[in-house]
PDB file of N, CA and C in Angstrom:
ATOM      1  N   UNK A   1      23.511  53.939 -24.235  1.00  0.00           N
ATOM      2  CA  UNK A   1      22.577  53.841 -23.135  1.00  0.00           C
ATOM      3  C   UNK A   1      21.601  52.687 -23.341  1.00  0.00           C
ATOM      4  N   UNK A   2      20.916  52.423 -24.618  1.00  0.00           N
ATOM      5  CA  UNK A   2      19.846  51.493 -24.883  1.00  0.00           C
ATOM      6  C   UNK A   2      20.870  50.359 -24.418  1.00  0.00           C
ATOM      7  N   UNK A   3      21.947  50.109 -25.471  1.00  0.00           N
ATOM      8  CA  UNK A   3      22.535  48.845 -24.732  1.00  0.00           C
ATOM      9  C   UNK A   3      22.806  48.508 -23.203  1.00  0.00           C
ATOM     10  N   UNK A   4      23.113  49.384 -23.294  1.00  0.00           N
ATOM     11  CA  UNK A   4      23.520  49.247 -21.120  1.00  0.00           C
ATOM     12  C   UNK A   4      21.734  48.747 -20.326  1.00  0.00           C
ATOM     13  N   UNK A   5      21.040  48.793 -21.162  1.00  0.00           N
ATOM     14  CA  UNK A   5      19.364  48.518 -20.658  1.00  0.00           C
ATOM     15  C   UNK A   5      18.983  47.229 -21.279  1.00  0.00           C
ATOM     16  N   UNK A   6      19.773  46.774 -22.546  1.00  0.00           N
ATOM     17  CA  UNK A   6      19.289  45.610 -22.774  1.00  0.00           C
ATOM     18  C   UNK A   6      20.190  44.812 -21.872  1.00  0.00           C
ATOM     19  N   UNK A   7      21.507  45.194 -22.282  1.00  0.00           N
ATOM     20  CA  UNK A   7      22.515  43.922 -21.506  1.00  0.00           C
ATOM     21  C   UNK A   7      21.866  43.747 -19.747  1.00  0.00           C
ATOM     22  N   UNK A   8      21.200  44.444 -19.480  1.00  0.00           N
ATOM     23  CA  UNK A   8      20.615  45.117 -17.971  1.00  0.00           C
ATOM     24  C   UNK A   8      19.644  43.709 -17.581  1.00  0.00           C
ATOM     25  N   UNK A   9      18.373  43.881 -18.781  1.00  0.00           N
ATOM     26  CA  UNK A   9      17.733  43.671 -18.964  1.00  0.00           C
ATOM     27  C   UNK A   9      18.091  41.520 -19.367  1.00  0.00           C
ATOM     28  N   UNK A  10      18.798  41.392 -20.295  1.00  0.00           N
ATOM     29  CA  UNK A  10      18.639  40.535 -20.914  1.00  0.00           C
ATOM     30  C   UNK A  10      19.523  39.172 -19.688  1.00  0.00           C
ATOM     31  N   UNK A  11      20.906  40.393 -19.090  1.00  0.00           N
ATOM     32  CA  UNK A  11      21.261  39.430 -17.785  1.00  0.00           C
ATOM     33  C   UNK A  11      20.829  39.189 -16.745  1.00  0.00           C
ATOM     34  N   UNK A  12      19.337  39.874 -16.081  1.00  0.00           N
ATOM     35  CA  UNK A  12      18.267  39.756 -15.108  1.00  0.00           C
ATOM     36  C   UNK A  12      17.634  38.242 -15.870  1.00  0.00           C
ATOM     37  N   UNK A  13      17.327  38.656 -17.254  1.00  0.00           N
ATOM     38  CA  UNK A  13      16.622  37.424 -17.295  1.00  0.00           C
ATOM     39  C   UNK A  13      17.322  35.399 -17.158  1.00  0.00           C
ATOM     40  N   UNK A  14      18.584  36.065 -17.782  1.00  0.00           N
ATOM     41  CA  UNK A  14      19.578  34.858 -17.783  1.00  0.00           C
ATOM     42  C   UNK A  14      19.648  34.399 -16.338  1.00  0.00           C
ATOM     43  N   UNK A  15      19.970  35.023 -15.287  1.00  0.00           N
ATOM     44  CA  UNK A  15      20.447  35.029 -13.837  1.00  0.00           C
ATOM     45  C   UNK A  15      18.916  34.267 -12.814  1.00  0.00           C
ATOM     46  N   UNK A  16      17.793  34.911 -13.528  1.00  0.00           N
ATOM     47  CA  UNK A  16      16.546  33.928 -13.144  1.00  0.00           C
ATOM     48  C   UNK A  16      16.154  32.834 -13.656  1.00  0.00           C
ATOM     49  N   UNK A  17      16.415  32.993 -14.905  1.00  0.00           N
ATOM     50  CA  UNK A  17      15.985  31.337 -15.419  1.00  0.00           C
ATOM     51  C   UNK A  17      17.750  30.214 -14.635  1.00  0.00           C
ATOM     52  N   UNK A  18      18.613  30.866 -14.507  1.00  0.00           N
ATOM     53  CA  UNK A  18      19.285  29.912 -13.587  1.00  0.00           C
ATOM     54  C   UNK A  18      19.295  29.685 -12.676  1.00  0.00           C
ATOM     55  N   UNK A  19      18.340  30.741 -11.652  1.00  0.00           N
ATOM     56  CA  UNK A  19      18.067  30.262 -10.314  1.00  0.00           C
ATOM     57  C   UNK A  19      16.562  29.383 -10.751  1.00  0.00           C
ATOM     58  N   UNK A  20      15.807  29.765 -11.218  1.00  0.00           N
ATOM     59  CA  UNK A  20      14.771  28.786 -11.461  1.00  0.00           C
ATOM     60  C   UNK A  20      14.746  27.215 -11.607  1.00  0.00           C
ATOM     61  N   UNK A  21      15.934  26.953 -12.122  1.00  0.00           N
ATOM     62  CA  UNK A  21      16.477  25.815 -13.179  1.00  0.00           C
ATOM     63  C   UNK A  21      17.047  25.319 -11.912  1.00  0.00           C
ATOM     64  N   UNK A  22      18.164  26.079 -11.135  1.00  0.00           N
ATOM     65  CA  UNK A  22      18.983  25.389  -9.929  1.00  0.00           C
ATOM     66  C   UNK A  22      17.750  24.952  -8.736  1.00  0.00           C
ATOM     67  N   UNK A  23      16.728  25.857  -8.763  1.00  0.00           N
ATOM     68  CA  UNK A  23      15.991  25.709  -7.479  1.00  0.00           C
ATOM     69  C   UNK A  23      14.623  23.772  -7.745  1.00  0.00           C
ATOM     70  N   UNK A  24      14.504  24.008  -9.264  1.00  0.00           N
ATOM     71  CA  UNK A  24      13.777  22.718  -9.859  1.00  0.00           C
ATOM     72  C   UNK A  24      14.541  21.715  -9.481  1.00  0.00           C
ATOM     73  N   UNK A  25      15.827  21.494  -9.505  1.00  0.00           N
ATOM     74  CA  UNK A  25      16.685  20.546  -9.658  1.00  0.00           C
ATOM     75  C   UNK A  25      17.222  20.386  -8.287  1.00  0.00           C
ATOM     76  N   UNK A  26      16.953  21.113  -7.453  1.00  0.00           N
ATOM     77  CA  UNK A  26      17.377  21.155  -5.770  1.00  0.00           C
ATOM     78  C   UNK A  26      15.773  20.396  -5.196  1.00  0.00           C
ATOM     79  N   UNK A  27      14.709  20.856  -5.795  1.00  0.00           N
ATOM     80  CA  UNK A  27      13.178  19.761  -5.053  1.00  0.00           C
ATOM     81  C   UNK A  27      13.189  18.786  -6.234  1.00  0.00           C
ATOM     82  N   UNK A  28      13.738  18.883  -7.077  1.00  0.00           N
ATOM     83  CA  UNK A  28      13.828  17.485  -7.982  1.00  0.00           C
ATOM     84  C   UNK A  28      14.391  16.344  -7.142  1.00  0.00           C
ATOM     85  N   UNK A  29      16.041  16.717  -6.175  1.00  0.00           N
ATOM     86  CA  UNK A  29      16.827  15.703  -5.700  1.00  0.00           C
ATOM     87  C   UNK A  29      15.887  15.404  -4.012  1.00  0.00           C
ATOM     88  N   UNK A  30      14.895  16.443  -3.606  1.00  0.00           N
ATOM     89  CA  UNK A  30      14.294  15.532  -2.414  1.00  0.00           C
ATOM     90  C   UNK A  30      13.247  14.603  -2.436  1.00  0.00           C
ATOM     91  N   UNK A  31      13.366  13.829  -1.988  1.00  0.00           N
ATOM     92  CA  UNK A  31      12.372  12.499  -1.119  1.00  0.00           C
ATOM     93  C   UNK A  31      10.982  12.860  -1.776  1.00  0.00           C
ATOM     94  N   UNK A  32      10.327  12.430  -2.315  1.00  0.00           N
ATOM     95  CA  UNK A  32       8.463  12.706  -2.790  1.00  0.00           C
ATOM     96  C   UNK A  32       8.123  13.218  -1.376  1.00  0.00           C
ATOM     97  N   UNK A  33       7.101  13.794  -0.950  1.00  0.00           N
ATOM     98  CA  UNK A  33       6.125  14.016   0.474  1.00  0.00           C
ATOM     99  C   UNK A  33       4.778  13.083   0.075  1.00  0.00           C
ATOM    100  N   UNK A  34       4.795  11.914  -0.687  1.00  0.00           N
ATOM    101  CA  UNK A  34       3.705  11.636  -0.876  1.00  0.00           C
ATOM    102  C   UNK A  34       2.879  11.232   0.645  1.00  0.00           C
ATOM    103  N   UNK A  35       1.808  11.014   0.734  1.00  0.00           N
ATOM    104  CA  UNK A  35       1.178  10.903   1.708  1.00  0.00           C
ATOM    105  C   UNK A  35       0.507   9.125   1.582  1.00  0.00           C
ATOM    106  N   UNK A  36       0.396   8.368   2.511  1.00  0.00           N
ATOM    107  CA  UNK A  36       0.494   6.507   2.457  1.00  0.00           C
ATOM    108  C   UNK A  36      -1.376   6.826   2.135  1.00  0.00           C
ATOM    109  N   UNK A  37      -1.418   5.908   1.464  1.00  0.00           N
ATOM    110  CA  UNK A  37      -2.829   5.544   0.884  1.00  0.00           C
ATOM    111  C   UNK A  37      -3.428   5.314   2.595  1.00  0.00           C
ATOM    112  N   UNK A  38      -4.689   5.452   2.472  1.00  0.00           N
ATOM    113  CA  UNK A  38      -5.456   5.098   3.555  1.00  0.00           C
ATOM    114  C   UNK A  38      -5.806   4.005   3.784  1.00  0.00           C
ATOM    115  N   UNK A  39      -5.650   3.241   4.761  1.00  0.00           N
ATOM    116  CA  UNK A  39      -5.667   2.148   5.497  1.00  0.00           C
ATOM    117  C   UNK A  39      -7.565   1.869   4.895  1.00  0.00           C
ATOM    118  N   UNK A  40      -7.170   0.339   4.292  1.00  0.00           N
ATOM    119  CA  UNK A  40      -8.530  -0.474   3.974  1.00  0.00           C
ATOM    120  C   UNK A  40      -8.556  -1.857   4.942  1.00  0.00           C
ATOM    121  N   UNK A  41     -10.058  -1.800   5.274  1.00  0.00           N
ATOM    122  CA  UNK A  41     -10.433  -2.576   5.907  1.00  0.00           C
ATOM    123  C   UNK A  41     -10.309  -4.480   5.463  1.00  0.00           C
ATOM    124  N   UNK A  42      -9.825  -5.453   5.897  1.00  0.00           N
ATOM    125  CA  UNK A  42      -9.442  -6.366   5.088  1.00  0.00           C
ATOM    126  C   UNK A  42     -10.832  -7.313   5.863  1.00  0.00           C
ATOM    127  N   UNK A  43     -11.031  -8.329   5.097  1.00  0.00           N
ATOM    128  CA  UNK A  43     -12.061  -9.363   5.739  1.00  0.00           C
ATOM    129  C   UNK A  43     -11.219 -11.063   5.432  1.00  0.00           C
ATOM    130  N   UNK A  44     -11.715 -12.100   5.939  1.00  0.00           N
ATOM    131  CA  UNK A  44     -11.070 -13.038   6.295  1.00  0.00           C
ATOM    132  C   UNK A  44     -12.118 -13.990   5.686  1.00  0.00           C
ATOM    133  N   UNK A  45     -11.522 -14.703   4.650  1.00  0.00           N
ATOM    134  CA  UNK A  45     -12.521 -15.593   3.705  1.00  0.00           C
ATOM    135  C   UNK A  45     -12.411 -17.053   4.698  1.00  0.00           C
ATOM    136  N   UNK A  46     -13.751 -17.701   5.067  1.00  0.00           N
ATOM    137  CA  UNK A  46     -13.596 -18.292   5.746  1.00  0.00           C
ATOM    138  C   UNK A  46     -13.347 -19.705   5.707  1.00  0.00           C
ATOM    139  N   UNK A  47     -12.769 -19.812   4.432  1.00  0.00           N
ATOM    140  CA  UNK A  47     -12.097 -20.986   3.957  1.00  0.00           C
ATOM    141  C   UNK A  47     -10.952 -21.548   4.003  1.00  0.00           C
ATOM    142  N   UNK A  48     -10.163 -20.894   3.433  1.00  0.00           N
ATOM    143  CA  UNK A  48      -9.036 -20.989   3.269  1.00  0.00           C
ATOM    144  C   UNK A  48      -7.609 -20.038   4.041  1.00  0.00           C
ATOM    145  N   UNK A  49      -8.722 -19.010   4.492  1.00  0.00           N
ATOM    146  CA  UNK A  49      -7.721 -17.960   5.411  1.00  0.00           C
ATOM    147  C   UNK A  49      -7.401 -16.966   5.032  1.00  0.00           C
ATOM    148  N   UNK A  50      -7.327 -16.650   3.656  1.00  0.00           N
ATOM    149  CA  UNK A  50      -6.769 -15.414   2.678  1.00  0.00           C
ATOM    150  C   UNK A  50      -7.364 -14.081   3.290  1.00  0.00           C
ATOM    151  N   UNK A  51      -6.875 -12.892   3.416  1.00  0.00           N
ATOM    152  CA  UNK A  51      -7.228 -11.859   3.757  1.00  0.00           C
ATOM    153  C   UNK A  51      -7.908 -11.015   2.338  1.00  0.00           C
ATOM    154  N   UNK A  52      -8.957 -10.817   2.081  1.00  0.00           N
ATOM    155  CA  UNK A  52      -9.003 -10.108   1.304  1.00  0.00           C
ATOM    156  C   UNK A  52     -10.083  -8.875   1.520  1.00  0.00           C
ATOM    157  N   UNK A  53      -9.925  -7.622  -0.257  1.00  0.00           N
ATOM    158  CA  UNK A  53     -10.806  -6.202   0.339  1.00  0.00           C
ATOM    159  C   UNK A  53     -11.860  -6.431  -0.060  1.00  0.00           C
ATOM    160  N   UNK A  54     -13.063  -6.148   0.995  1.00  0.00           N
ATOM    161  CA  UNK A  54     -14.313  -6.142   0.692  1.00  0.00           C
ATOM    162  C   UNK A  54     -15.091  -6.281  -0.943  1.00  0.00           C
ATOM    163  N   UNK A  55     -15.117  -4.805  -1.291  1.00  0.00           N
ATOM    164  CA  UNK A  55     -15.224  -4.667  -2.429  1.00  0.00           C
ATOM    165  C   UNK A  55     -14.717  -5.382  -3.676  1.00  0.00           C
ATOM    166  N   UNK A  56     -13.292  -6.074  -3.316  1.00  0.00           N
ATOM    167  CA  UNK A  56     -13.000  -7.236  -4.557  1.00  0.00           C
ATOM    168  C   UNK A  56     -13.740  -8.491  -4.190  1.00  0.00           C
ATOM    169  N   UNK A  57     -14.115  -8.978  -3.313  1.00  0.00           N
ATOM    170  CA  UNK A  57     -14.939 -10.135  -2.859  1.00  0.00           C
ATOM    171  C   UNK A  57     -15.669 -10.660  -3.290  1.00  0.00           C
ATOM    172  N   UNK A  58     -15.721 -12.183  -3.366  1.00  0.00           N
ATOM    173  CA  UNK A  58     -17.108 -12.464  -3.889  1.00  0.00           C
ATOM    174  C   UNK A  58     -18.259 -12.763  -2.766  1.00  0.00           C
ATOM    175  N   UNK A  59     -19.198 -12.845  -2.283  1.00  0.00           N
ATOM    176  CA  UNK A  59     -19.710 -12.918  -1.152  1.00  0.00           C
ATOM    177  C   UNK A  59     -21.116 -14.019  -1.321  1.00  0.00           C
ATOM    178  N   UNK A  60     -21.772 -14.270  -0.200  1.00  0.00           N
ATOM    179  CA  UNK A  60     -22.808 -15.210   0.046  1.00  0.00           C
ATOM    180  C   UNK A  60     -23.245 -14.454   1.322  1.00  0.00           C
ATOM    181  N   UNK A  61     -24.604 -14.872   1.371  1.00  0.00           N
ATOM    182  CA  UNK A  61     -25.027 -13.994   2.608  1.00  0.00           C
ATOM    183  C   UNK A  61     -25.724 -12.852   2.243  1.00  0.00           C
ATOM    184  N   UNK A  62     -26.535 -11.975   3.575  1.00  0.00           N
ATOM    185  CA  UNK A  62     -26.862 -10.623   3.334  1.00  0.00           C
ATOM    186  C   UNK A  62     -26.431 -10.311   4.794  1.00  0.00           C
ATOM    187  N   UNK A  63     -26.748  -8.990   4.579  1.00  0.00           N
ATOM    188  CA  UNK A  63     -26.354  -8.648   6.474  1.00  0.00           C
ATOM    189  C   UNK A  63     -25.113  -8.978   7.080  1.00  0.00           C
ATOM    190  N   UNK A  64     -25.519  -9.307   8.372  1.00  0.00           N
ATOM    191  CA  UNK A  64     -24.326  -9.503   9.667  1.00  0.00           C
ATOM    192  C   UNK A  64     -24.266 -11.270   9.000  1.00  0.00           C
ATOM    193  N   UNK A  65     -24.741 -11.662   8.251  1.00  0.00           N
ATOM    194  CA  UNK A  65     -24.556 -12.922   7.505  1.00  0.00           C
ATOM    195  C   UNK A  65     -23.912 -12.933   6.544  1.00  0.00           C
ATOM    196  N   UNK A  66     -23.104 -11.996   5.627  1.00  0.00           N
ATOM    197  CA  UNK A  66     -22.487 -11.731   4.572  1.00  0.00           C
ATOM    198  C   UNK A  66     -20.823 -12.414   4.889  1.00  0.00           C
ATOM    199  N   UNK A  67     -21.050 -13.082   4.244  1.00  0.00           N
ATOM    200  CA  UNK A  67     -19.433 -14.026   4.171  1.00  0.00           C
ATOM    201  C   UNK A  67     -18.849 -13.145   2.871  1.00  0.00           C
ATOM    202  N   UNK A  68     -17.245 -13.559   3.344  1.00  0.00           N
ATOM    203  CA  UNK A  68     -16.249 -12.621   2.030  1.00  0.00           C
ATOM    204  C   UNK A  68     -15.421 -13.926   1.410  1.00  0.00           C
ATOM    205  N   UNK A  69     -15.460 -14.371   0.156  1.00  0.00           N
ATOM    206  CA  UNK A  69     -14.609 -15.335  -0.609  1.00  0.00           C
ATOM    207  C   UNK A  69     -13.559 -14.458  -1.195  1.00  0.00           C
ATOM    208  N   UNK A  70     -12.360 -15.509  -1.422  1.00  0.00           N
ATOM    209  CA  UNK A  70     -11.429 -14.564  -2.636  1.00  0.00           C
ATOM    210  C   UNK A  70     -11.600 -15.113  -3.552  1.00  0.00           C
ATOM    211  N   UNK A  71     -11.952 -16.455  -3.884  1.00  0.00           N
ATOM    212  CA  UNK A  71     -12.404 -16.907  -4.911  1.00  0.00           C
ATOM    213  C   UNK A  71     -13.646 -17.669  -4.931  1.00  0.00           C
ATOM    214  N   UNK A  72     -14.355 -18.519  -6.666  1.00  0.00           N
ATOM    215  CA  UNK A  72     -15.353 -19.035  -6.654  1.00  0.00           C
ATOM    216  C   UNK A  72     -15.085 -20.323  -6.089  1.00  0.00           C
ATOM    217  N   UNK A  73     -14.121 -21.165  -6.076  1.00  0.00           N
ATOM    218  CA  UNK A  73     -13.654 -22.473  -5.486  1.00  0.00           C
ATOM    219  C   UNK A  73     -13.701 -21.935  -3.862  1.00  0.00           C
ATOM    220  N   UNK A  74     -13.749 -21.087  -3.262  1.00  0.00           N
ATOM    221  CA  UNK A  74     -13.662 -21.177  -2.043  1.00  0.00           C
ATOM    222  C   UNK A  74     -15.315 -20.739  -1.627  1.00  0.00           C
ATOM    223  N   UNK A  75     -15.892 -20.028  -2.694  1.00  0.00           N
ATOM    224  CA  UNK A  75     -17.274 -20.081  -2.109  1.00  0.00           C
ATOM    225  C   UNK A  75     -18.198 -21.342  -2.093  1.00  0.00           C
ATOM    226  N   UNK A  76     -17.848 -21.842  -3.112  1.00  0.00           N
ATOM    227  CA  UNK A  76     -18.329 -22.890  -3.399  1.00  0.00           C
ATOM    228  C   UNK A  76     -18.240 -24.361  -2.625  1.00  0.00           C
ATOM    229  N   UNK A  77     -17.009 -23.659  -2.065  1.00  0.00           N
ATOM    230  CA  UNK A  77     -16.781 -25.452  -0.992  1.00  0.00           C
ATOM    231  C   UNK A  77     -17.426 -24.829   0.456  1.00  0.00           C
ATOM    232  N   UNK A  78     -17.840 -23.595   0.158  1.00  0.00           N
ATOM    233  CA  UNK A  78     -18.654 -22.810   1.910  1.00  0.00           C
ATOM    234  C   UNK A  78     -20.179 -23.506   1.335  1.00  0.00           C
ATOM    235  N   UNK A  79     -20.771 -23.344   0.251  1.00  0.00           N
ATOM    236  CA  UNK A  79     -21.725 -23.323  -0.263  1.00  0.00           C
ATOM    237  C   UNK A  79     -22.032 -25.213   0.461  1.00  0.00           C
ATOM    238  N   UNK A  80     -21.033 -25.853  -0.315  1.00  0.00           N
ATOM    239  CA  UNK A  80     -21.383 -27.537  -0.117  1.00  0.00           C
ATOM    240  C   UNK A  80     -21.126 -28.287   1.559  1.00  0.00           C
ATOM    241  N   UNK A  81     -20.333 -26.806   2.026  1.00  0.00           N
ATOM    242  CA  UNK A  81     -19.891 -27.432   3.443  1.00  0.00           C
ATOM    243  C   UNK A  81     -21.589 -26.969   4.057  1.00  0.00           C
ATOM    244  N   UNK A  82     -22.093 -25.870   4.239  1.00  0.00           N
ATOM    245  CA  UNK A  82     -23.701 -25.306   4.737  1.00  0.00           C
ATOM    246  C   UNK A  82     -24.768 -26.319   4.001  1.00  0.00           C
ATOM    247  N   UNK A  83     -24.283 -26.972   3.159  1.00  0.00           N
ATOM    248  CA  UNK A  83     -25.563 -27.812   2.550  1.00  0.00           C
ATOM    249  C   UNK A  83     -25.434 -29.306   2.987  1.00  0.00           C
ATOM    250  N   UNK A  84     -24.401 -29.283   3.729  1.00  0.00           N
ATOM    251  CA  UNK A  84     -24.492 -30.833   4.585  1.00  0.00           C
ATOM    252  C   UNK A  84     -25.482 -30.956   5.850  1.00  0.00           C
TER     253      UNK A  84
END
């Protein structure tokens, strides 16, 4: 009788860890659901044209006067072009 409760027992557990194992390996083979990063606002360096993100920017200005560079060579030729 004890045996008839382990073998009972011990093939419940075998029979779940293989559906467990089959069911990992069935959402293993689908597509990620990742979700697309959120749309960032880009600004337009007014030099050279490059689109770049705010926050990496180098800038001149304050306010509704705040210019966006992608680089120091491009601020710098805004800098000498306003000082003519």
């Amino acid at each position: 009788m004890i045996r008839f409760i382990l073998a009972s027992v011990l093939l419940t557990l075998l029979l779940r860890g293989i559906s467990r194992f089959m069911r990992g390996l069935m959402q293993g083979m689908q597509p990620p659901r990742e979700t697309p990063p959120p749309a960032v606002p880009l600004v337009r360096d007014p030099v050279c044209g490059t689109f770049v993100v705010p926050a990496n920017a180098l800038t001149v200005g304050q306010g509704s006067e705040m210019r966006f560079f992608c680089s120091e060579k491009c601020r710098r030729a805004y800098q000498v072009k306003l000082a003519r």
